[in-house]
Protein backbone atom coordinates (compact mmCIF):
# COMPACT_ATOMS: atom_id res chain seq x y z
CA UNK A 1 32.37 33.29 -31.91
CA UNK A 2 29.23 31.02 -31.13
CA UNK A 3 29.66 28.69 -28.37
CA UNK A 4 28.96 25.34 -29.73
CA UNK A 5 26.95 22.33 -27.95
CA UNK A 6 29.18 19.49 -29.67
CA UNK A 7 31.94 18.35 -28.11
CA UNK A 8 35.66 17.79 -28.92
CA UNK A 9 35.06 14.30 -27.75
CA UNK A 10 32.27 13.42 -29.68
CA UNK A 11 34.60 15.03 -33.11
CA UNK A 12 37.38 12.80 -32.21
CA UNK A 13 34.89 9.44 -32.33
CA UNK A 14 34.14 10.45 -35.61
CA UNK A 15 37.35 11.20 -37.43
CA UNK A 16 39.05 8.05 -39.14
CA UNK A 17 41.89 6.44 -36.68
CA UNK A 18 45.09 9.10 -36.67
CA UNK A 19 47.54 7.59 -39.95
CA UNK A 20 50.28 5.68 -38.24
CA UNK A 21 53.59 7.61 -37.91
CA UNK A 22 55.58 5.31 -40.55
CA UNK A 23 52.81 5.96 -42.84
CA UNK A 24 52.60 9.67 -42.62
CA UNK A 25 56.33 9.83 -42.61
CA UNK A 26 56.61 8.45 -46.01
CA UNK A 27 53.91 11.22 -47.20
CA UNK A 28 55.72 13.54 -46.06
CA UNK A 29 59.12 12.30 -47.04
CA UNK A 30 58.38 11.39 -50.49
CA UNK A 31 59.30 14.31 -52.19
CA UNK A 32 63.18 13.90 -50.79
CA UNK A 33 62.31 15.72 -47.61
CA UNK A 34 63.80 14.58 -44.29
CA UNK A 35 61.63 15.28 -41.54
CA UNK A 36 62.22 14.12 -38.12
CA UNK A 37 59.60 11.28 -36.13
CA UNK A 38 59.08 14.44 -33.84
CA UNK A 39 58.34 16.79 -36.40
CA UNK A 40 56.20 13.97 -38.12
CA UNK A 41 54.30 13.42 -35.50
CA UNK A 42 53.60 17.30 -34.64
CA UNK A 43 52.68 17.83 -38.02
CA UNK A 44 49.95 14.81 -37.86
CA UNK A 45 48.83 16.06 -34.38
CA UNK A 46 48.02 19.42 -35.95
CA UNK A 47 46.74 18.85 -38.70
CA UNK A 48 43.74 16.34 -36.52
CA UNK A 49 43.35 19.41 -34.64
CA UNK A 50 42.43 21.15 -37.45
CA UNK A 51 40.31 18.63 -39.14
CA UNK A 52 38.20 18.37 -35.28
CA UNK A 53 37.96 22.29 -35.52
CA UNK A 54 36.58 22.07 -38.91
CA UNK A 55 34.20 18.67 -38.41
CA UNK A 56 33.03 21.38 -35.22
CA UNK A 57 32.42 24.16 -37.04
CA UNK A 58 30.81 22.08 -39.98
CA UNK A 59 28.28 20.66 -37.77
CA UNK A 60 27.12 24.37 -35.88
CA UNK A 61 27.12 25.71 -39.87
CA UNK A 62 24.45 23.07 -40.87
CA UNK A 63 23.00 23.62 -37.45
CA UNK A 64 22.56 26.93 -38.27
CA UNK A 65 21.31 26.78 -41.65
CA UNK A 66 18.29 24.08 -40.29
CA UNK A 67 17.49 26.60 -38.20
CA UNK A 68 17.15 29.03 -40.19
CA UNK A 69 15.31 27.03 -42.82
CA UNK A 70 12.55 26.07 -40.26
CA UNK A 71 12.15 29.73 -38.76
CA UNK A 72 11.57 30.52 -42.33
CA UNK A 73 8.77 28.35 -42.83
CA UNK A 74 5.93 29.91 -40.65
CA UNK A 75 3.68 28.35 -37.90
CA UNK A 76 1.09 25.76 -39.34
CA UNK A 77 -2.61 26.48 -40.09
CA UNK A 78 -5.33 23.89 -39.20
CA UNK A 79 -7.71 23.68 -42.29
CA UNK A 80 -10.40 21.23 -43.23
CA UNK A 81 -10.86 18.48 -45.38
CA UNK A 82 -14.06 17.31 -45.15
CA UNK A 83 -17.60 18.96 -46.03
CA UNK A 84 -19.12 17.68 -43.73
CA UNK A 85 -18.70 19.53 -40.77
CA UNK A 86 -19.37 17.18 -37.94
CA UNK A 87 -16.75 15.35 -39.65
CA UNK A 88 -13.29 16.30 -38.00
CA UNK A 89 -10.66 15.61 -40.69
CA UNK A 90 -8.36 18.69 -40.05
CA UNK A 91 -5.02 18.74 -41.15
CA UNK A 92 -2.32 20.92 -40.75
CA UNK A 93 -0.68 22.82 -43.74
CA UNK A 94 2.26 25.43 -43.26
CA UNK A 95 2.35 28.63 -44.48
């Protein structure tokens, strides 16, 4: 696996505030389950891990493809615009 630049940090400053416990307890409780605060809050721990890892790996992915996308489009070519040529009105154009 890639090492990536972006750091768990930064992921964590840009996922929404965790749910509060009470709140995700009644998600998870709705359907007549009976899960304990502990398990709750396990289950809401890992599942922001998961949603860091994947906000991580989404960001090298798109990384990657921009990359990729500007490798394929060539190195630029100076030509000229003008027809007069003491004029100099080059501009560049990529191949």
């Amino acid at each position: 696996m890639k090492k990536t630049n972006f750091k768990l940090e930064e992921a964590r400053q840009l996922i929404k505030p965790k749910i509060s416990l009470e709140e995700f307890k009644k998600m998870l409780n709705k359907n007549g389950d009976n899960f304990s605060d502990d398990d709750i809050k396990e289950i809401r721990d890992f599942l922001y891990i998961i949603a860091e890892i994947d906000f991580i790996m989404f960001r090298e992915y798109i990384k990657d493809k921009e990359e990729q996308y500007l490798a394929t489009q060539g190195e630029a070519n100076i030509i000229s615009m003008s027809k007069n040529k003491e004029e100099n009105n080059d501009y560049l154009k990529s191949a």
